[in-house]
N, C-alpha and C. Protein backbone atom coordinates (compact mmCIF):
# COMPACT_ATOMS: atom_id res chain seq x y z
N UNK A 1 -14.57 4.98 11.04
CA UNK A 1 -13.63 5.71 10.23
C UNK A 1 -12.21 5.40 10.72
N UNK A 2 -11.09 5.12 9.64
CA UNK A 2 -9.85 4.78 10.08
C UNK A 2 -9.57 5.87 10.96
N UNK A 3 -8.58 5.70 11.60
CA UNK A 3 -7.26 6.50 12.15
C UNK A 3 -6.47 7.35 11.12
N UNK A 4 -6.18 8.54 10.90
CA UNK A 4 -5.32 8.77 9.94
C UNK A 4 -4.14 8.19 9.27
N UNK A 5 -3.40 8.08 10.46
CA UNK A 5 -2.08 7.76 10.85
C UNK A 5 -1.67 6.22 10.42
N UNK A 6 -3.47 5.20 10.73
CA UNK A 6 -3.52 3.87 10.19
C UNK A 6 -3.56 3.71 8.74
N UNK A 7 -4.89 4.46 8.48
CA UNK A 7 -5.08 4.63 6.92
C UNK A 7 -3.71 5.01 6.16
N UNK A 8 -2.83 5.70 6.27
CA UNK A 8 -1.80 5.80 5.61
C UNK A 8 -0.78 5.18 5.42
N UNK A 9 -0.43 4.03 6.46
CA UNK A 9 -0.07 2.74 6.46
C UNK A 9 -0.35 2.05 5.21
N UNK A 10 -1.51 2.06 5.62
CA UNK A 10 -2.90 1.06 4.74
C UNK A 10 -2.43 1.28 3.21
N UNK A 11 -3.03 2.90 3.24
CA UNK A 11 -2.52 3.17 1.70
C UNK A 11 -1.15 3.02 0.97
N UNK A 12 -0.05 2.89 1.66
CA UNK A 12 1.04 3.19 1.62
C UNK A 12 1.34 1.49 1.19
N UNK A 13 1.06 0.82 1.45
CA UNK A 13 0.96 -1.14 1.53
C UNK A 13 -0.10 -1.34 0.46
N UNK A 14 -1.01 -0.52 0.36
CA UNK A 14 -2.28 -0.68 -0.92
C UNK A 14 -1.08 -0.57 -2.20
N UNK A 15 -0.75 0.63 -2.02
CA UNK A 15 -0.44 1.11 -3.62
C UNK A 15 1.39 -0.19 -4.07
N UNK A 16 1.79 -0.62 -3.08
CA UNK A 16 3.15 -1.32 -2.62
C UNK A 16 2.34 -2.68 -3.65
N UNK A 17 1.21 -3.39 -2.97
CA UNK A 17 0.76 -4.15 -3.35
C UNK A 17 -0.17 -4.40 -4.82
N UNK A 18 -0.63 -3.30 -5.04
CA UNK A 18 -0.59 -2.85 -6.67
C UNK A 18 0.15 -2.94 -7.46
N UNK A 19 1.40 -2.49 -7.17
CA UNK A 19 2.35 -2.73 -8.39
C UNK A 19 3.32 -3.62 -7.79
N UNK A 20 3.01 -4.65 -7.35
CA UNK A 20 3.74 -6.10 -6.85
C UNK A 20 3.29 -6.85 -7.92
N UNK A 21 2.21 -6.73 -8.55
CA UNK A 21 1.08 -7.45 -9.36
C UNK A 21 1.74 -6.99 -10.71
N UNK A 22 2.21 -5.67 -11.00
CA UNK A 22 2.90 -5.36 -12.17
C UNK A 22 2.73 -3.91 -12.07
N UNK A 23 3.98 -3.00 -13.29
CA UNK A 23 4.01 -1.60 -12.81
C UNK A 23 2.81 -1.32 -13.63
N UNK A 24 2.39 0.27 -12.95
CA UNK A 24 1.05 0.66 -13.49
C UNK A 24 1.53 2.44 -13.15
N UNK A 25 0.24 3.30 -13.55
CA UNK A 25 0.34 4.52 -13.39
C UNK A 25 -0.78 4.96 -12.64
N UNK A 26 -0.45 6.34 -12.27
CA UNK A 26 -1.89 6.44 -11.15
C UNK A 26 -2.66 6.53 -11.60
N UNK A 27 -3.72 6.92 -12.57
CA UNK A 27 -5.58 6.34 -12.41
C UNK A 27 -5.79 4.68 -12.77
N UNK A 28 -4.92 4.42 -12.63
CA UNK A 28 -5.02 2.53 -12.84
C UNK A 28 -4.73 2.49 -11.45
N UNK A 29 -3.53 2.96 -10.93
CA UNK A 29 -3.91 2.56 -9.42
C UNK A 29 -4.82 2.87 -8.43
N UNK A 30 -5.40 4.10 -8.69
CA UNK A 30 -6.65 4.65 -7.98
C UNK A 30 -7.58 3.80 -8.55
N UNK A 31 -7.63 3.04 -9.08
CA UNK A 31 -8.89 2.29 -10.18
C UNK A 31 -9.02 1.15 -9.55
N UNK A 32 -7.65 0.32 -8.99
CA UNK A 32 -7.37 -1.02 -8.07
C UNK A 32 -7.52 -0.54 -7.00
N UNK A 33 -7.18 0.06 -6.09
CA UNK A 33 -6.85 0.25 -4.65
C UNK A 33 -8.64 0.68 -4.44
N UNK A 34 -9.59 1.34 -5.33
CA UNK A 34 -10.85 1.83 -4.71
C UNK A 34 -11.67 0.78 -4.68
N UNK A 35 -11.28 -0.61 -5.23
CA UNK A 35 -11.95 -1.56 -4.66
C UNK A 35 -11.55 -2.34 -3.37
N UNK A 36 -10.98 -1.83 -2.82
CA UNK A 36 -11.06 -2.02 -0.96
C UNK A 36 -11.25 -1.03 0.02
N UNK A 37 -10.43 0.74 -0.69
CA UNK A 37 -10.20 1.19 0.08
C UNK A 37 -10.45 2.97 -0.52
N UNK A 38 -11.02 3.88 -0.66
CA UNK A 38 -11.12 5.23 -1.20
C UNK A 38 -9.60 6.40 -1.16
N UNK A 39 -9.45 6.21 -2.27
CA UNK A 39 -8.59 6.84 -2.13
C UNK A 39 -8.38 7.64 -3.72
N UNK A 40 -8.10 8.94 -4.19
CA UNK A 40 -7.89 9.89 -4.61
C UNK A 40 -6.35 10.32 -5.64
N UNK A 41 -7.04 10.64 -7.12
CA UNK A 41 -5.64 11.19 -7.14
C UNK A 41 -4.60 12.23 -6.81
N UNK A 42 -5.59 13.27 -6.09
CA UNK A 42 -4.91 13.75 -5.20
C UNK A 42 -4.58 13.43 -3.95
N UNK A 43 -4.50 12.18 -3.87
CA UNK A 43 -4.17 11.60 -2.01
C UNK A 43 -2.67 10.18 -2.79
N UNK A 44 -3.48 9.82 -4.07
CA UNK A 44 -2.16 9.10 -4.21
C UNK A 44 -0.86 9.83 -4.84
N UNK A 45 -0.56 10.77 -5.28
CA UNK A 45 0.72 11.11 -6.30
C UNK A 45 1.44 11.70 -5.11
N UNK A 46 0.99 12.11 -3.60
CA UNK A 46 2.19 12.31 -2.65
C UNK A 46 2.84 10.82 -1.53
N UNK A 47 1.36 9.86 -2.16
CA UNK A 47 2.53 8.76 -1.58
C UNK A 47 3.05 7.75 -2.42
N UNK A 48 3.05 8.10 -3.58
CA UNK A 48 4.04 7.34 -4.62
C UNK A 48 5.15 8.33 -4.62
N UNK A 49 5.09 9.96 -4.26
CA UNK A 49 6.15 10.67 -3.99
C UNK A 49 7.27 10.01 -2.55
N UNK A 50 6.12 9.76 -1.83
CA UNK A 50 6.91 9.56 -0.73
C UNK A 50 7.71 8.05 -0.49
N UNK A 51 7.18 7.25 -1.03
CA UNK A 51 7.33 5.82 -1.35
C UNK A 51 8.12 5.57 -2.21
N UNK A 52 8.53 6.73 -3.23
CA UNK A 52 9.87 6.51 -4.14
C UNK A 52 11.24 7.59 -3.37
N UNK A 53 10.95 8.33 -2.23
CA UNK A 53 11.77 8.51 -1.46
C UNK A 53 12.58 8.18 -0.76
N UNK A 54 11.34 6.66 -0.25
CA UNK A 54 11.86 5.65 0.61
C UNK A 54 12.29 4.63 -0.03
N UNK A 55 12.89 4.71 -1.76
CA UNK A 55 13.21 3.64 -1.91
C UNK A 55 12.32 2.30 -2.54
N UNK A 56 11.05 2.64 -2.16
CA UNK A 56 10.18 1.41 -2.64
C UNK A 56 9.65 1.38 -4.18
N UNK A 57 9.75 2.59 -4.79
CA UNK A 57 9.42 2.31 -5.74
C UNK A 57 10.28 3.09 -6.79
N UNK A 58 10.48 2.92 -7.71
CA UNK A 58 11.03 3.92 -9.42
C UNK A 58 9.92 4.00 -10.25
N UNK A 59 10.09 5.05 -10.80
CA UNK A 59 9.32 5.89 -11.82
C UNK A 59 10.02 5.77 -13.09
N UNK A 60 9.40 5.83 -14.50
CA UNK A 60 9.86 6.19 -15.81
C UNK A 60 8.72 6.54 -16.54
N UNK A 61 9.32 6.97 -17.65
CA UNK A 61 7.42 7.23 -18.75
C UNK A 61 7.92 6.69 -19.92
N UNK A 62 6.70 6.62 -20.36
CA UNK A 62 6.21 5.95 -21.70
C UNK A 62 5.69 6.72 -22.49
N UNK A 63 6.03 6.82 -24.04
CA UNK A 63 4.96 7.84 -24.60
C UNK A 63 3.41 7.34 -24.59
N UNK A 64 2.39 8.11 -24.53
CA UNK A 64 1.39 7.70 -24.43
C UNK A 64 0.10 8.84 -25.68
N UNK A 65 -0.23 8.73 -26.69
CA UNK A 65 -1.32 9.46 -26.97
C UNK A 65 -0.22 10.94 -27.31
N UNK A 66 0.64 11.04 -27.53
CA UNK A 66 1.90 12.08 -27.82
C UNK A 66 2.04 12.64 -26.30
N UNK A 67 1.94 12.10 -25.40
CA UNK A 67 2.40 12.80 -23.74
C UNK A 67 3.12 11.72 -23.06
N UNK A 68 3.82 12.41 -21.96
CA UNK A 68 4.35 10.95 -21.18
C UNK A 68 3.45 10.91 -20.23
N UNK A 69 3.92 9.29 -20.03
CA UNK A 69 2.66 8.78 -18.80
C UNK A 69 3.55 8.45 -18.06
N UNK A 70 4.10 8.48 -16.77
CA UNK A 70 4.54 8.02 -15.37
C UNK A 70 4.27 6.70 -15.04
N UNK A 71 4.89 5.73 -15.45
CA UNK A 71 4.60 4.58 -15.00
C UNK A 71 5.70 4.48 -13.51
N UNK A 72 4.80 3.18 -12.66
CA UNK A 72 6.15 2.84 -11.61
C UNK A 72 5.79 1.74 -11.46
N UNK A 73 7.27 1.32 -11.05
CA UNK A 73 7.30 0.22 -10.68
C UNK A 73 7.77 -0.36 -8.87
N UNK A 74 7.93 -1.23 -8.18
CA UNK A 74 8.08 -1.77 -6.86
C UNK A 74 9.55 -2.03 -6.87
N UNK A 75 10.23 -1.72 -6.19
CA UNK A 75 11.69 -2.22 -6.27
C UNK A 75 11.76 -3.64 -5.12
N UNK A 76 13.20 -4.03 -4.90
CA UNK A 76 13.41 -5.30 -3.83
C UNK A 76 12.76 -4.76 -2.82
N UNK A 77 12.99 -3.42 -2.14
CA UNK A 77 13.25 -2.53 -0.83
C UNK A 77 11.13 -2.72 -0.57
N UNK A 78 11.03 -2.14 -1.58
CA UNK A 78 9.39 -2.32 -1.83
C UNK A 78 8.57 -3.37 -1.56
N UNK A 79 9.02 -4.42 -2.28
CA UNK A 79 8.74 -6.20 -1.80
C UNK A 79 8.91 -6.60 -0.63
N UNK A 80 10.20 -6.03 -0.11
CA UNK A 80 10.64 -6.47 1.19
C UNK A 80 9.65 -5.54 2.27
N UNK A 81 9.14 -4.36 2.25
CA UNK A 81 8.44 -3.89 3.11
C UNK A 81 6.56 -4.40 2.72
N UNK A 82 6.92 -4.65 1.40
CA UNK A 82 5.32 -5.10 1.87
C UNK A 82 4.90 -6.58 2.38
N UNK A 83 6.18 -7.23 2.37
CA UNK A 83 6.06 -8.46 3.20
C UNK A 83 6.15 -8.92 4.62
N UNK A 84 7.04 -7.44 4.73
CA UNK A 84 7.08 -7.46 6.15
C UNK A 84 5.73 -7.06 6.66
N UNK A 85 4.88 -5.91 5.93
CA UNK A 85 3.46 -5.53 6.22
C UNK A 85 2.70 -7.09 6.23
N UNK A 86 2.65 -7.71 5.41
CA UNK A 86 2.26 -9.06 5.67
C UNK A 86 2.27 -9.92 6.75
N UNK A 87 3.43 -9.64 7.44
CA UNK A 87 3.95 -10.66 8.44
C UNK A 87 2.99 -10.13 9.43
N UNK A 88 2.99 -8.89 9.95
CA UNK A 88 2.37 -8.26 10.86
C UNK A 88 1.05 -8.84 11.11
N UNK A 89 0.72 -8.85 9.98
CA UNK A 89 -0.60 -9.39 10.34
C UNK A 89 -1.01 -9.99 11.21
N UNK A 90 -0.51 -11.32 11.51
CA UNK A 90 -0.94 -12.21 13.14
C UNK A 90 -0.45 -11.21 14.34
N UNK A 91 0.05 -10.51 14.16
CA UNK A 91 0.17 -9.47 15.39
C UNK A 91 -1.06 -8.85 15.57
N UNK A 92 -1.19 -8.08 14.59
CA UNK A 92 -2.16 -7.27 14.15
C UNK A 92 -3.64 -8.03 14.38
N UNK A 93 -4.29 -9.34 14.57
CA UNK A 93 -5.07 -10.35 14.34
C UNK A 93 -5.44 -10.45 16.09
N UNK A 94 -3.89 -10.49 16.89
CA UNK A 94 -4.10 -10.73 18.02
C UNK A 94 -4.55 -9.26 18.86
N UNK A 95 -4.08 -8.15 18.41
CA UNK A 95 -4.54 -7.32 18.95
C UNK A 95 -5.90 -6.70 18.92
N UNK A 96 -6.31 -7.03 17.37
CA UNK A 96 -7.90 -6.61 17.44
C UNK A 96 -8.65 -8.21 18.56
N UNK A 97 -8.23 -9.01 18.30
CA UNK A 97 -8.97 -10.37 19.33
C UNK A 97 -8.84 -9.52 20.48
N UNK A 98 -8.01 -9.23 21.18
CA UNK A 98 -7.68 -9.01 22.40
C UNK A 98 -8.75 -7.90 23.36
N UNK A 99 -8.71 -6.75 21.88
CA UNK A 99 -9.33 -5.27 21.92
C UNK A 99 -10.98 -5.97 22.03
N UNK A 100 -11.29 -6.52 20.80
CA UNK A 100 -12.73 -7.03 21.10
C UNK A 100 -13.15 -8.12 22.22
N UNK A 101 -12.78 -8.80 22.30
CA UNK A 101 -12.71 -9.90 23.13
C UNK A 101 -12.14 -10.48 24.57
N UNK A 102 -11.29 -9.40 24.43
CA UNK A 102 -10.07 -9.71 25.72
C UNK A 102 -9.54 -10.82 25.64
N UNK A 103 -8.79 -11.50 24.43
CA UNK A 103 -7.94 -12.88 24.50
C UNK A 103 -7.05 -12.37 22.85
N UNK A 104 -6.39 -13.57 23.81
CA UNK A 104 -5.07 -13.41 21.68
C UNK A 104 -5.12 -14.85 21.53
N UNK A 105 -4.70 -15.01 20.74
CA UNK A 105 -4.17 -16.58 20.00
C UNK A 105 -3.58 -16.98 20.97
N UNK A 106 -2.41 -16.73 22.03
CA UNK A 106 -1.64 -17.28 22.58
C UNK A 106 -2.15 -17.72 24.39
N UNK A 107 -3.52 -17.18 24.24
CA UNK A 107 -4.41 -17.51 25.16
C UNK A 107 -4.57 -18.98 25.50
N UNK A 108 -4.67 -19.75 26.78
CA UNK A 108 -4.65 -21.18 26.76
C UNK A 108 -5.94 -21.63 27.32
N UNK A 109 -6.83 -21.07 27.48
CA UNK A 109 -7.98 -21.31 27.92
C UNK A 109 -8.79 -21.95 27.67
């Protein structure tokens, strides 16, 4: 079972990377993101709250069926943090090696 603290990372870079692909609304994003990872529409609408706090994403609606629907979209700020989540990765690569194995990439052995 994740870490809390990880998982919310996780999710937080899930939903970033969802609408990198194009804007969408939440049960389309709960619809993408549950094929890697479980997650809820009550677990996603406080971090698309919190994620358009920080800047990463904007909101607008659309009429839909005579109601509005909440679409969002990823801003630069958004792109730019989920690439940086990207980068991490070989960090991230060396530390699980290290944790399982006791070696990193930069090992010369």
């Amino acid at each position: 079972m994740l870490d809390p603290q990880m998982k919310r990372g996780l999710l937080d870079n899930c939903v970033l990377s969802v609408l990198s692909r194009g804007d969408s609304y939440g049960y389309r994003i709960v619809k993408e993101m549950s094929r890697c990872i479980e997650v809820s529409e009550s677990t996603l609408y406080p971090i698309l709250r919190r994620l358009e706090a920080s800047g990463f994403l904007t909101e607008y609606s659309v009429p839909h069926n005579g109601r509005l629907r909440k679409f969002y979209r990823i801003t630069a700020a958004g792109e730019t943090q989920l690439r940086s989540f990207m980068e991490s990765r070989r960090e991230l690569e060396q530390i699980y090696d290290f944790i399982e194995r006791g070696t990193t990439g930069n090992d010369q052995s």
